[in-house]
Protein backbone atom coordinates (compact mmCIF):
# COMPACT_ATOMS: atom_id res chain seq x y z
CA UNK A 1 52.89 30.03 -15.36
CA UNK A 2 53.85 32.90 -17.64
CA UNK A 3 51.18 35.97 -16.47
CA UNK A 4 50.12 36.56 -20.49
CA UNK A 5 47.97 33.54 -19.88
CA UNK A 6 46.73 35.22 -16.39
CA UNK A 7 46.13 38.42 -18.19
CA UNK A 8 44.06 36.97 -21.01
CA UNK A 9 42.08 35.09 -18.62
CA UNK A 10 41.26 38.16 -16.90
CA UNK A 11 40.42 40.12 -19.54
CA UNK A 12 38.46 37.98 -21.72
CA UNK A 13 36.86 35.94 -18.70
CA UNK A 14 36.33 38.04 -16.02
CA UNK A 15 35.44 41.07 -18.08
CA UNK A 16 31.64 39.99 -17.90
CA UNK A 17 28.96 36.90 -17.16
CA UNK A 18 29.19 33.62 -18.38
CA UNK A 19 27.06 33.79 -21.16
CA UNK A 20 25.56 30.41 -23.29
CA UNK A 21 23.89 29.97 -26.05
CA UNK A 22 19.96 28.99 -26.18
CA UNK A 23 20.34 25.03 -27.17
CA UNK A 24 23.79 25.07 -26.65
CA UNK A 25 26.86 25.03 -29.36
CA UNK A 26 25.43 22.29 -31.31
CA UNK A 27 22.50 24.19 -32.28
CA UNK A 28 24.95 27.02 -33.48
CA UNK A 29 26.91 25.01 -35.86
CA UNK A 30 23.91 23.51 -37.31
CA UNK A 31 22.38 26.72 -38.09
CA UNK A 32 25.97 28.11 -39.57
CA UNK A 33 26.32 25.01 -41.12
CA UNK A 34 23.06 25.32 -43.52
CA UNK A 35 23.73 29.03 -43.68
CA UNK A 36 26.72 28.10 -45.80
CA UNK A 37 27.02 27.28 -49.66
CA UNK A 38 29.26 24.27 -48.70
CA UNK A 39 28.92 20.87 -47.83
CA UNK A 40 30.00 19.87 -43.69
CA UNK A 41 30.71 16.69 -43.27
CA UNK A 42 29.46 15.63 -39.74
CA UNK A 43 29.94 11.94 -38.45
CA UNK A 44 33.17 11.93 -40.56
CA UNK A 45 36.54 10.04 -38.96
CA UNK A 46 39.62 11.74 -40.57
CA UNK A 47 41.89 8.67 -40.83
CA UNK A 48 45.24 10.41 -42.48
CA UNK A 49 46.61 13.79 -43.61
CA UNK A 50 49.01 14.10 -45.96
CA UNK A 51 50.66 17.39 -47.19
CA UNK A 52 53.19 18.38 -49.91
CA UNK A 53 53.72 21.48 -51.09
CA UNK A 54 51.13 22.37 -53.44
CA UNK A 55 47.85 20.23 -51.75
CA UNK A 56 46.18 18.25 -49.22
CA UNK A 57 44.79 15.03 -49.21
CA UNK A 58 42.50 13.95 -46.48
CA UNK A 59 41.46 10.27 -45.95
CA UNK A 60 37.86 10.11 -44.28
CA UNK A 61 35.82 7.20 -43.39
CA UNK A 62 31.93 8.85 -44.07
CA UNK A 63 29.04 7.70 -41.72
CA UNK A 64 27.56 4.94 -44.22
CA UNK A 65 31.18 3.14 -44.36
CA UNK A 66 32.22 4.45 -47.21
CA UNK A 67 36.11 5.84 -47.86
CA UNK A 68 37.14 8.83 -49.56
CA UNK A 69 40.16 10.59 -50.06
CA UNK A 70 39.43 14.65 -50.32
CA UNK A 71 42.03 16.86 -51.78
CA UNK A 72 42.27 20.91 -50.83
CA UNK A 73 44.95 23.61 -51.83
CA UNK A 74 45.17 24.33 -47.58
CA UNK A 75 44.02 22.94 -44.50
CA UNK A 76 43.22 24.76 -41.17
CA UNK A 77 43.85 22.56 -38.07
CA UNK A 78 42.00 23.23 -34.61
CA UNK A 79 44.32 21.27 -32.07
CA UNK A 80 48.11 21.68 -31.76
CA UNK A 81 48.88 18.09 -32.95
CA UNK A 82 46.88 15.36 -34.45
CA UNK A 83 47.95 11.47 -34.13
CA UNK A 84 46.56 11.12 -38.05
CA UNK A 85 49.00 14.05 -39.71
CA UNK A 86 52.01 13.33 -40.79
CA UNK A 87 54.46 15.75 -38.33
CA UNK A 88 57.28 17.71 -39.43
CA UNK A 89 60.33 18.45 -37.76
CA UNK A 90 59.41 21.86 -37.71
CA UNK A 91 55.70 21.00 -36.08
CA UNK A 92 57.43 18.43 -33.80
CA UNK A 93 59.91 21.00 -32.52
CA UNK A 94 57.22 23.03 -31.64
CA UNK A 95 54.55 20.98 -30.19
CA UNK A 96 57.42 19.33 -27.83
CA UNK A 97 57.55 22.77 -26.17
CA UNK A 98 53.29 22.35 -24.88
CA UNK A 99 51.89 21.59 -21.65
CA UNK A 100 48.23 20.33 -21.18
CA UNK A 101 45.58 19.58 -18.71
CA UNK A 102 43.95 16.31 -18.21
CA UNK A 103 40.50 17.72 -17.96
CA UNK A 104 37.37 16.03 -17.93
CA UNK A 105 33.79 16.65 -17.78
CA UNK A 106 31.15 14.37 -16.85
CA UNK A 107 27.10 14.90 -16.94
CA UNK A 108 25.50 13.48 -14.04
CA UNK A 109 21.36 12.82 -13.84
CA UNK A 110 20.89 13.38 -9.88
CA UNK A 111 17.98 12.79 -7.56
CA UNK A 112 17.55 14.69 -4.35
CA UNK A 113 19.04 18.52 -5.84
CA UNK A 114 15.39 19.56 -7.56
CA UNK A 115 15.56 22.61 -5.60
CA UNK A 116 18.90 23.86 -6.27
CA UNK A 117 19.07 27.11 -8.05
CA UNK A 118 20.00 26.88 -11.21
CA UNK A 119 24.38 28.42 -11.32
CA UNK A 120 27.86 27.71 -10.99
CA UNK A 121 29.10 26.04 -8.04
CA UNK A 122 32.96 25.57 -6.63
CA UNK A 123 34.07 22.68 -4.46
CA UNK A 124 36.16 24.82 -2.45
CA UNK A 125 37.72 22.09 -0.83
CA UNK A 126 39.02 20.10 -3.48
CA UNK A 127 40.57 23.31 -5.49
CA UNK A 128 43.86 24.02 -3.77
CA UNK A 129 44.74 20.93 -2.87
CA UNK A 130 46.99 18.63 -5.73
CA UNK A 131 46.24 15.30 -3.47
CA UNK A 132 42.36 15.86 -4.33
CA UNK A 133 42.98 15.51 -7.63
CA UNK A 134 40.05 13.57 -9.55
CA UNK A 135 37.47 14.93 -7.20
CA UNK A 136 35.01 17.44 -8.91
CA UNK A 137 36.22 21.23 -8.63
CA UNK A 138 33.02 22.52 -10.07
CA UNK A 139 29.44 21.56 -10.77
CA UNK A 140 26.89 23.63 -12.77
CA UNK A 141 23.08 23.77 -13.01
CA UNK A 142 21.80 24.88 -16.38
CA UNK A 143 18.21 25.30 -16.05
CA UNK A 144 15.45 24.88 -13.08
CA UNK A 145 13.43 22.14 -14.45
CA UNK A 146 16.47 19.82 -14.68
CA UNK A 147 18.01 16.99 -12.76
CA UNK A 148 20.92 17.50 -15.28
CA UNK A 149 23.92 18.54 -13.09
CA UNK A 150 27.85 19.19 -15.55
CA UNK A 151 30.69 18.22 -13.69
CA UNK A 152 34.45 19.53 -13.82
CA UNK A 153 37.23 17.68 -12.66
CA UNK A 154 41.09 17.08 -13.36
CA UNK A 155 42.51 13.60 -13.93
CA UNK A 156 46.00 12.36 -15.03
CA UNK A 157 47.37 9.87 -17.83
CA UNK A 158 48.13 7.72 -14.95
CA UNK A 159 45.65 6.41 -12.52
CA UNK A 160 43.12 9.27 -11.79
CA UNK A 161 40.94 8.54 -14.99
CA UNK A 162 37.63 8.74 -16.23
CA UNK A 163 36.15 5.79 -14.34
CA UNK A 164 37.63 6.70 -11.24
CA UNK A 165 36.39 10.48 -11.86
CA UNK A 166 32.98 9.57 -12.07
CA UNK A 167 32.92 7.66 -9.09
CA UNK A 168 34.59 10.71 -7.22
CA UNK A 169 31.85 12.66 -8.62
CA UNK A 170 29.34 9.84 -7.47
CA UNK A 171 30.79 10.56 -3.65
CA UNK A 172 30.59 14.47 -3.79
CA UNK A 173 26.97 13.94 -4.60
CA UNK A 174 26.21 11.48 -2.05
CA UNK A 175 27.95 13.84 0.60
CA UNK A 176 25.14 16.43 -0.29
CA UNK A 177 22.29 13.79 0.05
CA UNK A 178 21.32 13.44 -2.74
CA UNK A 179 21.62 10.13 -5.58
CA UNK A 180 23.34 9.80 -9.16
CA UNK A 181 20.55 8.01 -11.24
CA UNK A 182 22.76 7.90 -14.23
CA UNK A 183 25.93 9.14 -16.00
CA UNK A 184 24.78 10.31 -19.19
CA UNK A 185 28.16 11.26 -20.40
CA UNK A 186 31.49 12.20 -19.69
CA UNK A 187 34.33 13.29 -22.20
CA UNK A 188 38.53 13.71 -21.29
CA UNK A 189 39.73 16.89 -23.06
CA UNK A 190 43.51 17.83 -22.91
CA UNK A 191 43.13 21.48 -21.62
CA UNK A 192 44.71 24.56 -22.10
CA UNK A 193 47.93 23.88 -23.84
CA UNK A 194 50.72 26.16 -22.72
CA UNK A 195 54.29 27.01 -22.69
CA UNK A 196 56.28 27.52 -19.82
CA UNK A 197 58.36 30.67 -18.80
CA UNK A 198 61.28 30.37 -20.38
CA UNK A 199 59.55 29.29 -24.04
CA UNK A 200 57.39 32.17 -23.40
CA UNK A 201 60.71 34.57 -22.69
CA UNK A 202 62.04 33.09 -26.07
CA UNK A 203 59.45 34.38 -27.64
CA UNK A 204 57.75 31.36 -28.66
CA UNK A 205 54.50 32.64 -30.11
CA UNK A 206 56.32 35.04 -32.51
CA UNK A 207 58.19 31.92 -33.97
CA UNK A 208 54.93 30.34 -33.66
CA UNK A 209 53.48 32.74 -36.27
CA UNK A 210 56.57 33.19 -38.80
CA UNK A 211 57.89 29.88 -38.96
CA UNK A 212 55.03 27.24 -38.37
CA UNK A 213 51.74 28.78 -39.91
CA UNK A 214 51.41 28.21 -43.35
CA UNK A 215 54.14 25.84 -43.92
CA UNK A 216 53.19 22.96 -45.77
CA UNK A 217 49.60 24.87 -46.91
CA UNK A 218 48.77 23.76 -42.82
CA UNK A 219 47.42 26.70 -40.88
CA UNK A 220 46.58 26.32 -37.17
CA UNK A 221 43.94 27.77 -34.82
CA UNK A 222 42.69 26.81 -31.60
CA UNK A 223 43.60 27.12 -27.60
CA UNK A 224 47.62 26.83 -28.01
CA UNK A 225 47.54 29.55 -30.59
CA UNK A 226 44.79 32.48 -28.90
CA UNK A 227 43.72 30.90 -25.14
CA UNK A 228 41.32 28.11 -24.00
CA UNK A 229 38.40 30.99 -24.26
CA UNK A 230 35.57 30.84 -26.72
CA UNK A 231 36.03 34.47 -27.67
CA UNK A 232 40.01 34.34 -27.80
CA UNK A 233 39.49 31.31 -30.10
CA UNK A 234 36.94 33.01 -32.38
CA UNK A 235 38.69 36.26 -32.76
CA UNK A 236 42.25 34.30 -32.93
CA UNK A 237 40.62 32.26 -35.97
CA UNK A 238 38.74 34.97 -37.93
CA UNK A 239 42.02 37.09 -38.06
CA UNK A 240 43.97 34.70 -39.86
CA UNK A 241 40.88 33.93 -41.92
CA UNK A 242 41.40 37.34 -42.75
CA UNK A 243 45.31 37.79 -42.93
CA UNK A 244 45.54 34.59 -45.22
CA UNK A 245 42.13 33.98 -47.33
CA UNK A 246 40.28 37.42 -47.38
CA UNK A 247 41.13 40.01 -50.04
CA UNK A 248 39.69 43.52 -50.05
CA UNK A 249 37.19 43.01 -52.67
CA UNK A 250 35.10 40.29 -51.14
CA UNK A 251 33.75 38.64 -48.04
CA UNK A 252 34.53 35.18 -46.99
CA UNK A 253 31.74 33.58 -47.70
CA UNK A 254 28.38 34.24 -49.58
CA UNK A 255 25.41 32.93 -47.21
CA UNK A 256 23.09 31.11 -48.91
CA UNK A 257 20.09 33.26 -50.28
CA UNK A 258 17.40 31.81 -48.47
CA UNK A 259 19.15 32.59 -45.27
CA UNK A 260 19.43 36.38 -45.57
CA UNK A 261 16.55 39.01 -44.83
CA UNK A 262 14.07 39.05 -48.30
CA UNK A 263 12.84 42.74 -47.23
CA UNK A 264 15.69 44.17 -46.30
CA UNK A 265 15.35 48.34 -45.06
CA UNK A 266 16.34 50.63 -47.90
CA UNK A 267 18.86 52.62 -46.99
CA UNK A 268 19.35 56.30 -48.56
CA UNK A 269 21.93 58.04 -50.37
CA UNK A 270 24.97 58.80 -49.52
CA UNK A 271 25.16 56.00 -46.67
CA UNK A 272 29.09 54.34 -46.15
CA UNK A 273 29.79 51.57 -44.29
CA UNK A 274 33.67 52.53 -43.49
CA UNK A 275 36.26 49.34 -42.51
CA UNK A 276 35.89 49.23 -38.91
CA UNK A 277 37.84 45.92 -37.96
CA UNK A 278 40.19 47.49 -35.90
CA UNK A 279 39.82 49.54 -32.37
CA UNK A 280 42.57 52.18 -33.69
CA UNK A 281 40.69 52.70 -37.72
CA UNK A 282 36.94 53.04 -35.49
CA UNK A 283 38.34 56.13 -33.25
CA UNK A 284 40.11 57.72 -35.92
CA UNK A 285 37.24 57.21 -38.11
CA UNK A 286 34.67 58.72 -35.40
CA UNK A 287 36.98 60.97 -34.16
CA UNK A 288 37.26 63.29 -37.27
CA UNK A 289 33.26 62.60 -38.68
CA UNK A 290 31.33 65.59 -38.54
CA UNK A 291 29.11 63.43 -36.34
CA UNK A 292 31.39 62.93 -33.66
CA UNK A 293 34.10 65.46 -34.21
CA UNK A 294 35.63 67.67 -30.92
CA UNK A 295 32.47 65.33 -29.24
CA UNK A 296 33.59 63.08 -26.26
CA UNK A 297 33.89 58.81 -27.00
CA UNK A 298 32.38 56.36 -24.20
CA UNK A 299 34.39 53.56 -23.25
CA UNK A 300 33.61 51.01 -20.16
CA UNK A 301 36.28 51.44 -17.53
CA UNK A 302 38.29 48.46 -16.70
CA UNK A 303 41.10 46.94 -19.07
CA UNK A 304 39.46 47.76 -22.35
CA UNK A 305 39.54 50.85 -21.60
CA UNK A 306 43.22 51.05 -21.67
CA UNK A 307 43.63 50.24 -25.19
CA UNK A 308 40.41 52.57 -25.73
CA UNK A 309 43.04 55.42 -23.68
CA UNK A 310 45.58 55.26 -26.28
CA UNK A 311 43.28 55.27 -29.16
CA UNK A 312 41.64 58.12 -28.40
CA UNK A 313 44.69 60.04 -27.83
CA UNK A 314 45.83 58.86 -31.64
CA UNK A 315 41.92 60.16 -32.90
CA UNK A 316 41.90 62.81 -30.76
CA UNK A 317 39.14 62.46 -28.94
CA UNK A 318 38.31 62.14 -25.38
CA UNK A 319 38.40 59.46 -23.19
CA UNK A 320 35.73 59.55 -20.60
CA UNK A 321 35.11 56.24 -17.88
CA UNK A 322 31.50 55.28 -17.58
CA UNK A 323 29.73 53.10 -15.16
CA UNK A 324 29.88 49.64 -16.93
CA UNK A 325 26.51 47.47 -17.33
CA UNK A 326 28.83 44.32 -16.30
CA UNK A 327 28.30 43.75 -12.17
CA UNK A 328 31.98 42.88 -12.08
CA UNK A 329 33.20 46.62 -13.79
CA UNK A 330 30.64 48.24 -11.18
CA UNK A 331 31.88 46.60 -8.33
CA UNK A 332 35.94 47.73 -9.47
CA UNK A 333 34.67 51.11 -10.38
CA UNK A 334 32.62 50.93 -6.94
CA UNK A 335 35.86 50.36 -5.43
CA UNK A 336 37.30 53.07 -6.16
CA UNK A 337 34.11 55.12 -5.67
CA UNK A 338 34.26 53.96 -1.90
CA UNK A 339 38.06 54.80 -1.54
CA UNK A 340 37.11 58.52 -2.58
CA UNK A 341 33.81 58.65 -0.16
CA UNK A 342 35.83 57.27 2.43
CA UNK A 343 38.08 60.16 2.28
CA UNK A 344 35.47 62.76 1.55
CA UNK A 345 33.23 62.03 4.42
CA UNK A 346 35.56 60.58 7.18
CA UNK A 347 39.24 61.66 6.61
CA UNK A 348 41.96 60.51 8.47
CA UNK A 349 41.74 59.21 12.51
CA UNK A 350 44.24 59.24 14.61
CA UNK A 351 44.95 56.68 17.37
CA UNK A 352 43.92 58.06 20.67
CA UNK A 353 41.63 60.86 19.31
CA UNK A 354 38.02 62.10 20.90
CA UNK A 355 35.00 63.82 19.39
CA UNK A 356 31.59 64.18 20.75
CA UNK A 357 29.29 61.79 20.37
CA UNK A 358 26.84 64.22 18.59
CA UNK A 359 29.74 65.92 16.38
CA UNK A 360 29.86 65.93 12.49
CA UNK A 361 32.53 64.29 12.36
CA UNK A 362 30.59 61.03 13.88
CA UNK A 363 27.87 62.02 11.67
CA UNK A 364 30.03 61.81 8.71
CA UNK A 365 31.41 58.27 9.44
CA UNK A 366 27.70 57.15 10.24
CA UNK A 367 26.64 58.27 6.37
CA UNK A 368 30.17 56.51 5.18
CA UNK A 369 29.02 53.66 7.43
CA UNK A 370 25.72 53.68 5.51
CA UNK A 371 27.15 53.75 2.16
CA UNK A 372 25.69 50.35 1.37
CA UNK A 373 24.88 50.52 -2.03
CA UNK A 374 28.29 51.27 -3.19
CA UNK A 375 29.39 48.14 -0.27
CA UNK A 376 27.02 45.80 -2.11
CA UNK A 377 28.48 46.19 -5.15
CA UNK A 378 32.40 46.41 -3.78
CA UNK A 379 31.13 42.79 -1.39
CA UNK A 380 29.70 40.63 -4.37
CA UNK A 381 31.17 41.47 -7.48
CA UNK A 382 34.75 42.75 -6.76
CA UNK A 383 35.76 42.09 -3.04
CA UNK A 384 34.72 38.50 -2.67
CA UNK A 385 36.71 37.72 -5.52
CA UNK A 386 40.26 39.12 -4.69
CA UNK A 387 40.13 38.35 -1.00
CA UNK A 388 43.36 36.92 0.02
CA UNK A 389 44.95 38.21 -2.68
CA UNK A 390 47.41 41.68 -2.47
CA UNK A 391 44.88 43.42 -4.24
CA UNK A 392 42.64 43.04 -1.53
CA UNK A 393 45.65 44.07 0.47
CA UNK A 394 46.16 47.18 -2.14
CA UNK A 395 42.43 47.86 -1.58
CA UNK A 396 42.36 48.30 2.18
CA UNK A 397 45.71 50.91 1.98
CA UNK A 398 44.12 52.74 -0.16
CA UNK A 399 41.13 52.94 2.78
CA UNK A 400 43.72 54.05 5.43
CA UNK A 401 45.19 50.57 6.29
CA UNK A 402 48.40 50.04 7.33
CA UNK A 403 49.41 46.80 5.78
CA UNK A 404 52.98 45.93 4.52
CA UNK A 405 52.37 44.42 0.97
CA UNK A 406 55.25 42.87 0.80
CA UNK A 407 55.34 41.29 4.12
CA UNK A 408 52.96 38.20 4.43
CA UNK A 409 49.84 39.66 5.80
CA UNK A 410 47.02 37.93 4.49
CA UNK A 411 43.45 38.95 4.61
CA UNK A 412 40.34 36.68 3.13
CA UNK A 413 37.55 37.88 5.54
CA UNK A 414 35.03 40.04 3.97
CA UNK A 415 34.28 41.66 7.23
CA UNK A 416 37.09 43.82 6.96
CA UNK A 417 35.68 45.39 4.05
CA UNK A 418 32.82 46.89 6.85
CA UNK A 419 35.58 48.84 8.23
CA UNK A 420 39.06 48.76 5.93
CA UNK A 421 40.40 51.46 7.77
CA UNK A 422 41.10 48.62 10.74
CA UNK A 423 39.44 50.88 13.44
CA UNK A 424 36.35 50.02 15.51
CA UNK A 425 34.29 52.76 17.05
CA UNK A 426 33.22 52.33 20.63
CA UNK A 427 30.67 54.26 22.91
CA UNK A 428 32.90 55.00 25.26
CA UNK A 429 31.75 56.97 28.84
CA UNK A 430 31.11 60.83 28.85
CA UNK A 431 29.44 60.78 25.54
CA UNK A 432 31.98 60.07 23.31
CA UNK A 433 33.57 58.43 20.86
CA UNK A 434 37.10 56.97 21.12
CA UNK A 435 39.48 55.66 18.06
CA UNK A 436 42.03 53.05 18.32
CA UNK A 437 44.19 51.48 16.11
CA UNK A 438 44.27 47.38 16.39
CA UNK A 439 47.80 45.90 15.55
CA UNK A 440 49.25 42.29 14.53
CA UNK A 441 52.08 41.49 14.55
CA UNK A 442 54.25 39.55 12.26
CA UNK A 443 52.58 35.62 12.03
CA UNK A 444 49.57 37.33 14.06
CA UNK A 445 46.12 35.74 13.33
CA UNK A 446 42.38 36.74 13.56
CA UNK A 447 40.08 34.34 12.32
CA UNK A 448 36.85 34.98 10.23
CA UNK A 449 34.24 36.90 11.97
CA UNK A 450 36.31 37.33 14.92
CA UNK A 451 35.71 40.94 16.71
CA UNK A 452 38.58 43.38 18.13
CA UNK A 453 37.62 46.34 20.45
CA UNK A 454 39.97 49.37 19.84
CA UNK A 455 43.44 49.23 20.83
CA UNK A 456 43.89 45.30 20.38
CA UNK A 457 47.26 43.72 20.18
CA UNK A 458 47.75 40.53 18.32
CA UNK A 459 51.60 39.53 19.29
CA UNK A 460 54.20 38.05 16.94
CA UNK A 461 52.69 34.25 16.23
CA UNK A 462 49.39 35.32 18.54
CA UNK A 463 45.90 33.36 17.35
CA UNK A 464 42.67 35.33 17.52
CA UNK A 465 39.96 32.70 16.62
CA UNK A 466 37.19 32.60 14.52
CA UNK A 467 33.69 34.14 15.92
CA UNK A 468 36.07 35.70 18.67
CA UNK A 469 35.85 38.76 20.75
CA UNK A 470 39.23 40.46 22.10
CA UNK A 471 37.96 43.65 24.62
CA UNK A 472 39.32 46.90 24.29
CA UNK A 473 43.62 46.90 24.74
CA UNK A 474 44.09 43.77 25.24
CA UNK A 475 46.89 41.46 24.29
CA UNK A 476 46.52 38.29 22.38
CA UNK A 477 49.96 36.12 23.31
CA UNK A 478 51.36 33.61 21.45
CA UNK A 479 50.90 29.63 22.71
């Protein structure tokens, strides 16, 4: 999987909550669709395209029976390939190259989960594993007074399909205890098309745009082109809008006049309304206003912030990182918060080493110990996340750990977050307080939950179980 698909997901998805809109997307398009001075067609089976080089000619079957052939100068296509166009070589080349998904997604009416909070739920234990494949990987609760429960699952074009989906998603119910009363709908969606690697290396997308996109007066949006986002797609498909159909002297399109505000505020003299569109023209524009100028820009840390970095340093202004409203940016920039309190209030232990019981130096590791604001945050909206991962890894160096990134060790426990320096601290006799590292060794294991007493040695292949206790210096051998 090429990582520019990782890195969009990232930044586009993980950059902030889930958000949906009230009534869902069908209300949307109905209100856009009688805020515009043309006619939508809804209920409307395209039956053939046909282009040439100077129009279009749709075939549609309308609602009431009725046929109709349409004719346009262009035409702007949402999926990657259509079975009712008429391909090129060009367009077949192309769309040979793409991957998809068999995704589907089935609505459930349930009996027995009326007091299940209304959010996002993973079935951990059909996610990693390819043989589980039909069984739901997600379920979602939109609203409390519901018994309307979406499903997400993955099928094939062979024999996981939508029958056999639904019944899968019939079992994961029953195994909660609770009853499917009806399927009120399900729908198969080919996901997220993709290249692979070596397309991507080839540099697939830039041929994508010069020699495919506007050939034939055919223009193409959708998840192939941006990412299987809805703000990837939206931004991907108003900037060719833009780039192909907008000139400088007028918008898109006029909204009807009944739609816009019929006491709008006056605004005074001397007001301009600058072009904005892009990050790099809104610094430079706010950078030199009289407004703004030698005054500091505000930019949420996290990946935006990147771009924002180099922008500023083209306007001249300066780059500051703020504590983000999103609970995700707060609990990376909480991360890093805890790295530098770690280091301020405790500083480095060494193996072996005694203080008093009463000294500052316990004091100080009781306030970092305390710190639980700045924990919350790290725990459920960063840590919980990238556990297992090497940033997790990367996380608990940066705390004092000494963890070889690139050797295997793997770490999913959020309990090490309590302590991600590794050490415990004991009461030991005569009123003090003893330090000691705890070490694994290559294969080692300690399960979730499982406690080690300073000094600890997990051997080469050694198996420290879950909800375990390992004493002071001991040794856990290998089987």
């Amino acid at each position: 999987m090429p990582y520019a698909y990782i890195h969009e997901f990232i930044r586009t998805s993980m950059a902030g909550k889930i958000r949906r809109f009230k009534g869902g997307y069908t209300s949307l398009w109905q209100k856009i669709s009688k805020s515009l001075p043309i006619e939508v067609h809804c209920k409307t089976e395209v039956l053939a395209v046909r282009r040439n080089s100077d129009s279009v000619s749709v075939d549609v079957k309308r609602n009431n029976g009725e046929f109709q052939e349409m004719q346009f100068d262009k035409i702007i296509i949402s999926e990657s390939e259509t079975e009712v166009m008429d391909i090129g070589e060009v367009e077949r080349y192309f769309f040979s190259k793409v991957q998809t998904i068999v995704y589907y997604t089935t609505v459930l009416k349930i009996i027995g989960l009326e007091d299940m909070p209304v959010g996002f739920y993973y079935f951990g234990e059909y996610m990693d594993e390819p043989a589980t494949i039909g069984h739901p990987v997600a379920m979602q609760k939109f609203f409390a007074d519901t018994d309307i429960f979406l499903f997400w699952s993955y099928g094939n074009s062979f024999d996981i399909k939508g029958p056999t989906v639904a019944e899968l998603a019939k079992k994961a119910v029953m195994s909660m205890g609770a009853k499917v009363e009806e399927v009120v709908l399900q729908r198969r969606f080919k996901y997220f098309p993709h290249v692979g690697s070596q397309e991507m290396k080839g540099g697939f997308y830039d041929k994508l745009e010069s020699e495919l996109q506007g050939q034939r007066n055919t223009f193409y949006v959708g998840g192939l082109m941006a990412f299987e986002l809805t703000e990837r797609n939206s931004s991907y498909a108003m900037a060719l809008v833009c780039r192909h159909f907008a000139n400088n002297n007028s918008s898109l399109l006029s909204l009807k006049s009944d739609c816009w505000d019929r006491s709008p505020k006056e605004l005074g003299d001397g007001v301009e309304f600058p072009d904005l569109s892009k990050l790099d023209g809104s610094l430079k524009h706010w950078g030199t206003e009289n407004v703004t100028k030698d005054k500091t820009l505000y930019s949420w840390i996290g990946l935006d912030f990147i771009d924002a970095f180099f922008g500023c340093l083209r306007a001249k202004v300066l780059p500051v990182p703020v504590l983000p409203p999103d609970p995700l940016q707060r609990g990376i920039l909480a991360a890093l918060a805890s790295v530098a309190a770690k280091w301020i209030l405790v500083g480095k232990k060494k193996a072996g080493q005694t203080i008093h019981i009463w000294s500052t130096g316990v004091f100080m590791d009781t306030v970092w110990q305390a710190f639980r604001r700045i924990r919350t945050v790290v725990g459920d909206y960063f840590m919980e996340m990238i556990s297992g991962s090497i940033l997790f890894l990367l996380w608990l160096k940066l705390m004092g750990s000494d963890i070889g990134l690139d050797q295997g060790a793997y770490v999913d426990s959020m309990g090490a977050t309590l302590n991600p320096k590794m050490v415990e601290i004991e009461r030991g006799e005569g009123g003090r307080v003893k330090f000691g590292k705890i070490r694994v060794g290559e294969g080692g294991f300690i399960g979730s939950r499982a406690i080690s007493m300073p000094g600890v040695r997990v051997e080469r292949g050694g198996n420290l179980s879950a909800l375990s206790l390992t004493m002071k210096e001991e040794t856990v051998r290998s089987s």
